[in-house]
Each structure stands twice: as C-alpha cells, then as structure tokens.
PDB file of N, CA and C in Angstrom:
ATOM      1  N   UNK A   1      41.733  65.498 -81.169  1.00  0.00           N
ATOM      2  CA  UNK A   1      41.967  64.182 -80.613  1.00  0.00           C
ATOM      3  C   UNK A   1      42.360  63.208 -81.719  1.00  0.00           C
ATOM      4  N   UNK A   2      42.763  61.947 -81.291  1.00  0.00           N
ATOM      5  CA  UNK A   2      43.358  61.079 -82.731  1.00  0.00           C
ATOM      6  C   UNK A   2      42.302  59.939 -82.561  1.00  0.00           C
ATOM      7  N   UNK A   3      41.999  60.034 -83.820  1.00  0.00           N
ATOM      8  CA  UNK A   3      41.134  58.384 -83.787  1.00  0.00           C
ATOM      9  C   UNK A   3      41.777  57.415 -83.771  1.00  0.00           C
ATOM     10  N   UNK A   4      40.717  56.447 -83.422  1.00  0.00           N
ATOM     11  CA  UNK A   4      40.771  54.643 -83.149  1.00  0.00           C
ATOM     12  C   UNK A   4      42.049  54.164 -84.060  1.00  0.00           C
ATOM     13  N   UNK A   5      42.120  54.721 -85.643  1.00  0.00           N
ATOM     14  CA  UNK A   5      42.732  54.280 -86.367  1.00  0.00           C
ATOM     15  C   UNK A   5      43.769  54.476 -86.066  1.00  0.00           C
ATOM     16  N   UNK A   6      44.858  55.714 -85.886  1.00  0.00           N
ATOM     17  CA  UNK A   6      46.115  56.639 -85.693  1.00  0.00           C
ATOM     18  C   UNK A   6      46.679  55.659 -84.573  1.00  0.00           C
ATOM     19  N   UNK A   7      45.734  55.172 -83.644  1.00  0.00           N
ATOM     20  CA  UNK A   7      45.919  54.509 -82.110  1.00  0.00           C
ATOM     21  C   UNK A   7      46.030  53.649 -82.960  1.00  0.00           C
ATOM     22  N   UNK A   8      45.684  52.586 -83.224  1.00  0.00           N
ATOM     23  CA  UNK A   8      46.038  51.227 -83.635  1.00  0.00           C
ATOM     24  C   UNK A   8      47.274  51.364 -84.799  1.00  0.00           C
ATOM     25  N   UNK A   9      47.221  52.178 -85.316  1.00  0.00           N
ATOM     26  CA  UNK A   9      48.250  52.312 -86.643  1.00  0.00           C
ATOM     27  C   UNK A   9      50.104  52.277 -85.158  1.00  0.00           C
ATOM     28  N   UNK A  10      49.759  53.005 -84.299  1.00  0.00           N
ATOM     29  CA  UNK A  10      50.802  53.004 -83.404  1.00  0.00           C
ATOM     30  C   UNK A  10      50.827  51.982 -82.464  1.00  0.00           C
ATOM     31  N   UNK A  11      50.338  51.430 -82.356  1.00  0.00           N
ATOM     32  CA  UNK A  11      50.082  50.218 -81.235  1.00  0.00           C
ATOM     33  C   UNK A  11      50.975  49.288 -82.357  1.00  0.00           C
ATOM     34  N   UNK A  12      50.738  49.178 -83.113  1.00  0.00           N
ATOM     35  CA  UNK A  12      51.275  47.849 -84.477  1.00  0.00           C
ATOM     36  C   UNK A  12      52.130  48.179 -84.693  1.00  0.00           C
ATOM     37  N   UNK A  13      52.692  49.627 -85.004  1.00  0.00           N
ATOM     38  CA  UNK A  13      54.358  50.105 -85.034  1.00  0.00           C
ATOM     39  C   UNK A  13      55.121  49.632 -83.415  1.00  0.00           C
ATOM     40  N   UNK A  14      54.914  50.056 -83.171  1.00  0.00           N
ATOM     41  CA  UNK A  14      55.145  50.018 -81.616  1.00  0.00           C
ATOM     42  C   UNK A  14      55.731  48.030 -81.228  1.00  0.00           C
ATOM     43  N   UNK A  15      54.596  47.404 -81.683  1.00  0.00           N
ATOM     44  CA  UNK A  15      54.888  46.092 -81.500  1.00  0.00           C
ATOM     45  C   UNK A  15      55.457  45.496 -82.507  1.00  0.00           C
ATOM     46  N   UNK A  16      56.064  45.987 -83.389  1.00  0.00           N
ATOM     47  CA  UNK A  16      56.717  45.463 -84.600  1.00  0.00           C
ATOM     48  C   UNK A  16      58.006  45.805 -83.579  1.00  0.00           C
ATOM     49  N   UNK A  17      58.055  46.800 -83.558  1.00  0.00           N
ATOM     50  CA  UNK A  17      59.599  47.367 -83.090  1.00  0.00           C
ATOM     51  C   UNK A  17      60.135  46.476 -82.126  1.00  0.00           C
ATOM     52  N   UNK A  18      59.324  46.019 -81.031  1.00  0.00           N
ATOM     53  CA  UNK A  18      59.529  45.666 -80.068  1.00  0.00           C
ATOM     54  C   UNK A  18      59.321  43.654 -80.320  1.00  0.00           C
ATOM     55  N   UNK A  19      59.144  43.386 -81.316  1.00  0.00           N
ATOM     56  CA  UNK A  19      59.103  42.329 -81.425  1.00  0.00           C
ATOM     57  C   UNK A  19      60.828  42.117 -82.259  1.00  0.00           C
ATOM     58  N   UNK A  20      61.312  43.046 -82.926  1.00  0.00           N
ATOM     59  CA  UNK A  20      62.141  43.088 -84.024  1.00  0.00           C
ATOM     60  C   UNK A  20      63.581  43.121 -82.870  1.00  0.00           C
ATOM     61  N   UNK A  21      62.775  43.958 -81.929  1.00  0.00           N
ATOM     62  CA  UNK A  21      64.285  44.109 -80.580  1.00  0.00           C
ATOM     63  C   UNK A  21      64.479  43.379 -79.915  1.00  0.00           C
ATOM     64  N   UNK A  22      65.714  42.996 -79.119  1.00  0.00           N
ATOM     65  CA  UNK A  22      66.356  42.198 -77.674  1.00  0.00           C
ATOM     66  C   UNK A  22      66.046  41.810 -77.059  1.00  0.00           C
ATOM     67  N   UNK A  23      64.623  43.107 -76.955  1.00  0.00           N
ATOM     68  CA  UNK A  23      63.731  42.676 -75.735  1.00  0.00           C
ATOM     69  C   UNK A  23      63.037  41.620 -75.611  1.00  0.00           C
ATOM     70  N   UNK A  24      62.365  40.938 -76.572  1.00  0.00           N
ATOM     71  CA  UNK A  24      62.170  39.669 -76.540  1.00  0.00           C
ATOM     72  C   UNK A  24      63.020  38.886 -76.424  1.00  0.00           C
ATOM     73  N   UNK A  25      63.921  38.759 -76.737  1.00  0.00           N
ATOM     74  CA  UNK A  25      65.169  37.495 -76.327  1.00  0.00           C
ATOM     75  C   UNK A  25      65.271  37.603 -74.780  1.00  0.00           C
ATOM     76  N   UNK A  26      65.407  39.082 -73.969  1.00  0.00           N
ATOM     77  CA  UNK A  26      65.797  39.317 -73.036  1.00  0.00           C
ATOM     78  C   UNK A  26      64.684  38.511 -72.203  1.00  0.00           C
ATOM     79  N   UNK A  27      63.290  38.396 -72.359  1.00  0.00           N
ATOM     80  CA  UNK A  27      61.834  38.072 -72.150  1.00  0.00           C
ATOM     81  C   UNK A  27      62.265  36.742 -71.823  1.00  0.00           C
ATOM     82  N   UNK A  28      62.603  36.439 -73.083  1.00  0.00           N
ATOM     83  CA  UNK A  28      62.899  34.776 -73.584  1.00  0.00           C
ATOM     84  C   UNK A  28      63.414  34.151 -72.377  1.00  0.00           C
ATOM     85  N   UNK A  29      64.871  34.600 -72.541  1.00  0.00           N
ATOM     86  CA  UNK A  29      65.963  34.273 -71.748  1.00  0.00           C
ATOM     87  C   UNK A  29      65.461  34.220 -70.215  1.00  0.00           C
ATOM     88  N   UNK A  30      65.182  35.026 -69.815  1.00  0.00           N
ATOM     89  CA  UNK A  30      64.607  35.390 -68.185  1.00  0.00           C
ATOM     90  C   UNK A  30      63.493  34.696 -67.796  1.00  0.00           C
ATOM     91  N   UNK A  31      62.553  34.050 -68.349  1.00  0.00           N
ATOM     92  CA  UNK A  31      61.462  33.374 -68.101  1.00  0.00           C
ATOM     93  C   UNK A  31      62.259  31.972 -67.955  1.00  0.00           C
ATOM     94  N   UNK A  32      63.089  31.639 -68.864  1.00  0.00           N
ATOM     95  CA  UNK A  32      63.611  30.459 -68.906  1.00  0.00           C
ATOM     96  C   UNK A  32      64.737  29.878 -67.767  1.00  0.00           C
ATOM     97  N   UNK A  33      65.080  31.072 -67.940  1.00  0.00           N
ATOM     98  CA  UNK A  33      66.320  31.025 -66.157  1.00  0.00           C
ATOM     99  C   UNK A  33      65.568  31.015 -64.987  1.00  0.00           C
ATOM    100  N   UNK A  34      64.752  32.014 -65.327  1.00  0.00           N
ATOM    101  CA  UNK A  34      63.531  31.908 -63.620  1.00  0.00           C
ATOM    102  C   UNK A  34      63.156  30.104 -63.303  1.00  0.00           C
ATOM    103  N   UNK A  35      62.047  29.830 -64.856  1.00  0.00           N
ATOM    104  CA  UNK A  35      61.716  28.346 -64.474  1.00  0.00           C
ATOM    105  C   UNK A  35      62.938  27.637 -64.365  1.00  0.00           C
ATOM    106  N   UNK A  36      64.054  27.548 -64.390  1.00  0.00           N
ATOM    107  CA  UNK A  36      64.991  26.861 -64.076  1.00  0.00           C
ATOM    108  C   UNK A  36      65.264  26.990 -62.415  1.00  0.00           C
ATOM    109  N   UNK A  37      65.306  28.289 -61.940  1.00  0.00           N
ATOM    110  CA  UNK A  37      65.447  28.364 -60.900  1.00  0.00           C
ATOM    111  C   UNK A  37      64.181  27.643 -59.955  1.00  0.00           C
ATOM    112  N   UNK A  38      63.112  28.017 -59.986  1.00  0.00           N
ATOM    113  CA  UNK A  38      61.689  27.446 -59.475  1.00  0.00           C
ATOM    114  C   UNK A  38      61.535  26.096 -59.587  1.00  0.00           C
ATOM    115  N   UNK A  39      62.551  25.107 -60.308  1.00  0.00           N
ATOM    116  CA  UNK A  39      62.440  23.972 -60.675  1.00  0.00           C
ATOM    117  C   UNK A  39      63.388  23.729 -59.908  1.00  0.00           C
ATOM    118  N   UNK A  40      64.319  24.119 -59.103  1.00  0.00           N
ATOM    119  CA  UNK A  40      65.739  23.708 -57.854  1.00  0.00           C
ATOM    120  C   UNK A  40      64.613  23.567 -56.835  1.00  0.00           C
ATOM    121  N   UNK A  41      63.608  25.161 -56.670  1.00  0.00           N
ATOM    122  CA  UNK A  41      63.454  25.420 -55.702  1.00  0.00           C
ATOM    123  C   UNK A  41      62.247  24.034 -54.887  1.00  0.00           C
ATOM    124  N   UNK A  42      62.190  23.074 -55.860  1.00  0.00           N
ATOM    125  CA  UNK A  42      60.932  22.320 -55.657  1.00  0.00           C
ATOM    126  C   UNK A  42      59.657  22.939 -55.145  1.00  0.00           C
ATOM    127  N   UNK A  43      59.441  23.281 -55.676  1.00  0.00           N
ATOM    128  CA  UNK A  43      58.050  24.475 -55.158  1.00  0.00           C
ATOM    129  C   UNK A  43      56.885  23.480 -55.709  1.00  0.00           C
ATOM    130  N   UNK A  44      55.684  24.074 -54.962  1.00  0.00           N
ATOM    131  CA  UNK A  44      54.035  23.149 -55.652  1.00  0.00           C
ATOM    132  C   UNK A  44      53.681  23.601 -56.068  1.00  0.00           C
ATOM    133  N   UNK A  45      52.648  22.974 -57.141  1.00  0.00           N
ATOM    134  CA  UNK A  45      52.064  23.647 -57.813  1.00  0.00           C
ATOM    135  C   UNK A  45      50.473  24.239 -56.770  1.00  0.00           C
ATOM    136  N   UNK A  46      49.705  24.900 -57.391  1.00  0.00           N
ATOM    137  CA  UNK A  46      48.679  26.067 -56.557  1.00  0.00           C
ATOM    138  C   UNK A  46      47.647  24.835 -56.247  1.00  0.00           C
ATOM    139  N   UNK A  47      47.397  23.896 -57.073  1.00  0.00           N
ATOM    140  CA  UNK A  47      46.075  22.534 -56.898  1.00  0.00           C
ATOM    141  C   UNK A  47      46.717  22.432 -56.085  1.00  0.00           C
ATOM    142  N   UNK A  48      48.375  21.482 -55.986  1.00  0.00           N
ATOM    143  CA  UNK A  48      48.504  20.636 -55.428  1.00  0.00           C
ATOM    144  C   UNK A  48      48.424  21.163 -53.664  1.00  0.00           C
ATOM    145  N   UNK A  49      48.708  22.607 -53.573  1.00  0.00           N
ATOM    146  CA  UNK A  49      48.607  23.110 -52.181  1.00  0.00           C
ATOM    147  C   UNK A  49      47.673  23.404 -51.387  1.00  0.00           C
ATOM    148  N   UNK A  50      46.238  23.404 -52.446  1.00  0.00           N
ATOM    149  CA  UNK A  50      45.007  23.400 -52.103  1.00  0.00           C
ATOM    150  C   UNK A  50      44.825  22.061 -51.805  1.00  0.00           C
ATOM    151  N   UNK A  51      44.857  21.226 -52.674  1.00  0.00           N
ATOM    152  CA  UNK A  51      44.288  19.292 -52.304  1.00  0.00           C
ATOM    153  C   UNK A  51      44.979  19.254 -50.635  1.00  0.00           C
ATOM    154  N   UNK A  52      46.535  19.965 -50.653  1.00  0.00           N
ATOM    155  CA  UNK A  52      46.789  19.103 -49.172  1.00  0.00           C
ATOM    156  C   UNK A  52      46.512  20.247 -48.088  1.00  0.00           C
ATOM    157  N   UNK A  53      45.924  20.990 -48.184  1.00  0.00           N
ATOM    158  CA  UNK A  53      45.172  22.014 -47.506  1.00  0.00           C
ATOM    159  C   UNK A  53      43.612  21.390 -47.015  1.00  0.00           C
ATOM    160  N   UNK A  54      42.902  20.593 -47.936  1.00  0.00           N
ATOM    161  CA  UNK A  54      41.928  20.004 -47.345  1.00  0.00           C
ATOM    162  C   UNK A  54      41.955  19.146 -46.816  1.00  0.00           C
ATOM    163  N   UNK A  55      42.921  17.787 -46.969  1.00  0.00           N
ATOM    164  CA  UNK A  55      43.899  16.897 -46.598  1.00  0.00           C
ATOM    165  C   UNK A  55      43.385  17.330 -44.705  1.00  0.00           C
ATOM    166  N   UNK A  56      44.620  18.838 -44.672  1.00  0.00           N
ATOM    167  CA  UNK A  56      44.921  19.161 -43.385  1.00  0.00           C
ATOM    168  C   UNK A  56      43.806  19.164 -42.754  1.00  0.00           C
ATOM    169  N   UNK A  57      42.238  20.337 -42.997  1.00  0.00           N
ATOM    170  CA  UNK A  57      41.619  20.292 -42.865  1.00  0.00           C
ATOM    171  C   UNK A  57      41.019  19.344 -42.118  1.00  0.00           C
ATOM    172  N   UNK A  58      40.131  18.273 -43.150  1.00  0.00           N
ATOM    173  CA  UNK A  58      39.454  17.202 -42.513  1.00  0.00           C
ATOM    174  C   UNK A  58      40.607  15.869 -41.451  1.00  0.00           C
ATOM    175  N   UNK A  59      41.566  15.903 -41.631  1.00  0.00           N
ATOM    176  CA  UNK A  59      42.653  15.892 -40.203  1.00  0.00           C
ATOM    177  C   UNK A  59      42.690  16.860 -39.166  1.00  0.00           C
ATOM    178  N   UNK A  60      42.277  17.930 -39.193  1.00  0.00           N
ATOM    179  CA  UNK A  60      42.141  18.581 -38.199  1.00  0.00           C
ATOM    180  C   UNK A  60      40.850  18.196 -37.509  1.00  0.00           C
ATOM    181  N   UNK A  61      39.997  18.433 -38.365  1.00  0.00           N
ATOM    182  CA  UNK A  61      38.481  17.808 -37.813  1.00  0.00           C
ATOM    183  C   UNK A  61      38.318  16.354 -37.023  1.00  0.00           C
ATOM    184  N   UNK A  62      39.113  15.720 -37.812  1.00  0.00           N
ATOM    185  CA  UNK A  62      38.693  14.277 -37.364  1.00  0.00           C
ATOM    186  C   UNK A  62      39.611  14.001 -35.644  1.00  0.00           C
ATOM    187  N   UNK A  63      40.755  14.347 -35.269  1.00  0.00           N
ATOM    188  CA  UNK A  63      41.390  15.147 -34.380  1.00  0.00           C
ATOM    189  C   UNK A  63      40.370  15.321 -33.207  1.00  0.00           C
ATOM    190  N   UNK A  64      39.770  16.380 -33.699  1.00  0.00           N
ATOM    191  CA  UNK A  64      38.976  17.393 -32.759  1.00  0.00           C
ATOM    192  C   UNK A  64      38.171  16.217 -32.499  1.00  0.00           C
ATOM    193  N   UNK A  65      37.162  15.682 -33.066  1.00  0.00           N
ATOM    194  CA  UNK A  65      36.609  14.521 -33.129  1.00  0.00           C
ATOM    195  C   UNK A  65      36.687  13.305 -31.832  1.00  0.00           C
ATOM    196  N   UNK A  66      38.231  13.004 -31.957  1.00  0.00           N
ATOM    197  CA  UNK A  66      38.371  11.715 -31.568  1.00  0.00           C
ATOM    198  C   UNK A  66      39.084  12.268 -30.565  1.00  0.00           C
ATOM    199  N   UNK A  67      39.786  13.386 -30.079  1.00  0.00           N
ATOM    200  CA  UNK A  67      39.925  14.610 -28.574  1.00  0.00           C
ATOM    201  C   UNK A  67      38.893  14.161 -28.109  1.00  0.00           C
ATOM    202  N   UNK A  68      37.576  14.572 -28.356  1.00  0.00           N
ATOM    203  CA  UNK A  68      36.535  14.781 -27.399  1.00  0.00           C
ATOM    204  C   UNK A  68      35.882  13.304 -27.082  1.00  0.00           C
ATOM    205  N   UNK A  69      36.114  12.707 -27.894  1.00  0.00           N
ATOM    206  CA  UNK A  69      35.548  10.786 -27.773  1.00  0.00           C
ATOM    207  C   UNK A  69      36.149  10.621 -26.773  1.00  0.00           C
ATOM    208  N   UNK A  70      37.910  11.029 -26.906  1.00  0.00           N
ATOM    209  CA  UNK A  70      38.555  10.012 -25.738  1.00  0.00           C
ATOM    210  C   UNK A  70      38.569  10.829 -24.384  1.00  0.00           C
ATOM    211  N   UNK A  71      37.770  11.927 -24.675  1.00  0.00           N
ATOM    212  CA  UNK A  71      38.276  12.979 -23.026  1.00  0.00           C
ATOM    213  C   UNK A  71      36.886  12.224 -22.403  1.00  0.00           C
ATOM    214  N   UNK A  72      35.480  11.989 -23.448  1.00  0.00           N
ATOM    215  CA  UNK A  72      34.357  11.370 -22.152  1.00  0.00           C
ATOM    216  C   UNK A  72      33.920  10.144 -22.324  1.00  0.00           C
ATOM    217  N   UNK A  73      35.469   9.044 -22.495  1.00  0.00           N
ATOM    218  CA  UNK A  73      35.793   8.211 -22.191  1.00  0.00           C
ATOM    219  C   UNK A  73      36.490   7.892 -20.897  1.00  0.00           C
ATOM    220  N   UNK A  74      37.485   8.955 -20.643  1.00  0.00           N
ATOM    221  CA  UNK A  74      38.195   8.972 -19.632  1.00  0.00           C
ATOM    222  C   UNK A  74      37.844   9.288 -18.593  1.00  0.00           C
ATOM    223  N   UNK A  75      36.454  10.309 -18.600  1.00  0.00           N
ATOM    224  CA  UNK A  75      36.224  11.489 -17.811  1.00  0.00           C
ATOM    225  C   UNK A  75      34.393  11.339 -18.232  1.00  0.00           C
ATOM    226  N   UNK A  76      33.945  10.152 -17.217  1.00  0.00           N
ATOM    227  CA  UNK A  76      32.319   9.983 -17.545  1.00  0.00           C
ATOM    228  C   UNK A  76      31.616  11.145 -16.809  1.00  0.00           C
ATOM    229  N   UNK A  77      30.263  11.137 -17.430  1.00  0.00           N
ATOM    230  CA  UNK A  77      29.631  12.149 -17.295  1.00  0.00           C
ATOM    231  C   UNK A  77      29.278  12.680 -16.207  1.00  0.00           C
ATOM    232  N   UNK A  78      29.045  13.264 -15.532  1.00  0.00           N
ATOM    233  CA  UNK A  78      28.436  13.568 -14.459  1.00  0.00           C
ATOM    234  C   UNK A  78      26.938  12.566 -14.050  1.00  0.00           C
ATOM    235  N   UNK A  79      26.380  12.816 -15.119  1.00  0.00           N
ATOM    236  CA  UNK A  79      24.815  11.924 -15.215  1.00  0.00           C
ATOM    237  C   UNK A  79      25.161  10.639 -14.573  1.00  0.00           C
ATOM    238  N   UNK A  80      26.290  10.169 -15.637  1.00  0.00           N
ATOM    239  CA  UNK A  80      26.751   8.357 -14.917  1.00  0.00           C
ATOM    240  C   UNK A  80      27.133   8.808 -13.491  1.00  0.00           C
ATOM    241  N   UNK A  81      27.905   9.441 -12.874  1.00  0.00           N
ATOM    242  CA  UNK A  81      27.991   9.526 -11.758  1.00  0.00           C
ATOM    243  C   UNK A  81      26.779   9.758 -10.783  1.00  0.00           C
ATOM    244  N   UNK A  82      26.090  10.350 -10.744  1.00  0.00           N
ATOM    245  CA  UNK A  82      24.637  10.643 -10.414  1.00  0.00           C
ATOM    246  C   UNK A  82      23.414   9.318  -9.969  1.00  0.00           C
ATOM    247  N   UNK A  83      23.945   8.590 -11.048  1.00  0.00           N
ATOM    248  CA  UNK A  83      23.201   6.941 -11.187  1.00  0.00           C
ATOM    249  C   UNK A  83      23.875   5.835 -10.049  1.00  0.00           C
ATOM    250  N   UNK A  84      24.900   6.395 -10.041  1.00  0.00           N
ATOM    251  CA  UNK A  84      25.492   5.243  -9.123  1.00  0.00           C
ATOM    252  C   UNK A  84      25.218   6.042  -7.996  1.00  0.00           C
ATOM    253  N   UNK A  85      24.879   5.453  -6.730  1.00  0.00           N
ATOM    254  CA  UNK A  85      24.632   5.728  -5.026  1.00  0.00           C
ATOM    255  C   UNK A  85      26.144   5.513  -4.754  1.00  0.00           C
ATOM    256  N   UNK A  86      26.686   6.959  -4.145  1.00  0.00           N
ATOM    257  CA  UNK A  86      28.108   6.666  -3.390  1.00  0.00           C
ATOM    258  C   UNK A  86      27.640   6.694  -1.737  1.00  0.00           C
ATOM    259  N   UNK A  87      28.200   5.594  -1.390  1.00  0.00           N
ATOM    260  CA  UNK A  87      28.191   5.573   0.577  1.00  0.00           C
ATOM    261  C   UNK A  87      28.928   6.796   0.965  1.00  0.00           C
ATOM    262  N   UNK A  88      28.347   7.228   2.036  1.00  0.00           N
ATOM    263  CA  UNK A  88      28.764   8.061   3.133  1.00  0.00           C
ATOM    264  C   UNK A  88      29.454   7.923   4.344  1.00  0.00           C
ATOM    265  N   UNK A  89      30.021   8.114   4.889  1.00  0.00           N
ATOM    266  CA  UNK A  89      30.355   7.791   6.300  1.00  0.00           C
ATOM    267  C   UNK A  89      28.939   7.466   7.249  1.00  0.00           C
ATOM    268  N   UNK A  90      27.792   8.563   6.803  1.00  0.00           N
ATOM    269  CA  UNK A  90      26.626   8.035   7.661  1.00  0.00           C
ATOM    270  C   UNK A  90      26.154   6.650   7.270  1.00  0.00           C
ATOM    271  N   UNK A  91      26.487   6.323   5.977  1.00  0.00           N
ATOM    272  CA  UNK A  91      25.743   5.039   5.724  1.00  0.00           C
ATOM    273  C   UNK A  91      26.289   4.006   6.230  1.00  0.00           C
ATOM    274  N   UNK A  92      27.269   4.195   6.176  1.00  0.00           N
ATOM    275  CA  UNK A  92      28.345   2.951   6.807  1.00  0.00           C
ATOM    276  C   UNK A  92      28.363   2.705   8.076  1.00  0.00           C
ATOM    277  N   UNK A  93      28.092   3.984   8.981  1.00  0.00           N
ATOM    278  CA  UNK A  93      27.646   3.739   9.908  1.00  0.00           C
ATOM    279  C   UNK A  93      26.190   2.929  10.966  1.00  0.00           C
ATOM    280  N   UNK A  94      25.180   3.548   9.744  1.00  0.00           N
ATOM    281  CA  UNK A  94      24.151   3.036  10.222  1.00  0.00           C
ATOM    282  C   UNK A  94      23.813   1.454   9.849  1.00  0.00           C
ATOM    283  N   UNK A  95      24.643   0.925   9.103  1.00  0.00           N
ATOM    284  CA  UNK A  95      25.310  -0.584   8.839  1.00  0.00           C
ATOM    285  C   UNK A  95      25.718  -0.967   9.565  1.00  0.00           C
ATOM    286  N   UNK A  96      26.339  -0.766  10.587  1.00  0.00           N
ATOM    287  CA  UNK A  96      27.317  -1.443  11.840  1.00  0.00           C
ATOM    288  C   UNK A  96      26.181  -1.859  12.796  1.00  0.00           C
TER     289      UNK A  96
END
C-alpha cells in the first residue's frame, strides 16, 4: 500500500499541474460569464426569498383571519338567532 506521504507528495503534483494549466482560466472565465448571465437573469438572492416567504406567510394567516371575522359578521350565530323570539303564524293569530 502507499503511505500518507506518496498520497500527498501526488495530490501537490497533481495541483501544481493543474494550477500551471488552462484549466483554471477555463474555471476563471466560466464562473465569470455564468455571473454575468445570473445578473440579466435578475434572480434573488436565497435570504431575500426566504424574508418574502414569511412576508407571504403571515399574509396568508392574517387573510384566513379576517375570512372568518367577516363570514360571522355576515352570517350571525345561530345562538343570536335563538335569543331573538321569531312569530309564527300561530302567534299572530292568537293576537287577532
């Protein structure tokens, strides 16, 4: 088997070479054209899509919220109905 050393002695050749080659320019170059492109694309950043994600959130909630305020506003309870005495035809009758 090769020791720790032989491995690192090639890992450091290895990245010399590859630092000495194209390939880094090529690295270079392509990271730099991408963010150019991603910078047309107006894209967000990852916070900023989270902040308006909670944004949505507690707008959704508050929504749901003020749905149900105005539905038993519109639409009283049964209980309130219950409290008030509605006339009958018999009652009205026995009035005459």
């Amino acid at each position: 088997m090769l020791n720790q050393k032989v491995l690192d002695e090639i890992v450091t050749k290895v990245n010399d070479l590859l630092a000495q080659s194209p390939v880094k320019d090529v690295e270079k170059n392509l990271r730099v054209m991408l963010s150019g492109m991603f910078t047309r694309l107006d894209l967000v950043t990852r916070e900023e899509f989270e902040v308006q994600q909670e944004v949505v959130k507690r707008t959704r909630e508050k929504l749901t919220m003020l749905e149900a305020r105005i539905a038993g506003l519109e639409n009283p309870t049964k209980s309130d109905s219950l409290d008030t005495p509605v006339e009958t035809l018999d009652d009205l009758t026995e009035t005459e």
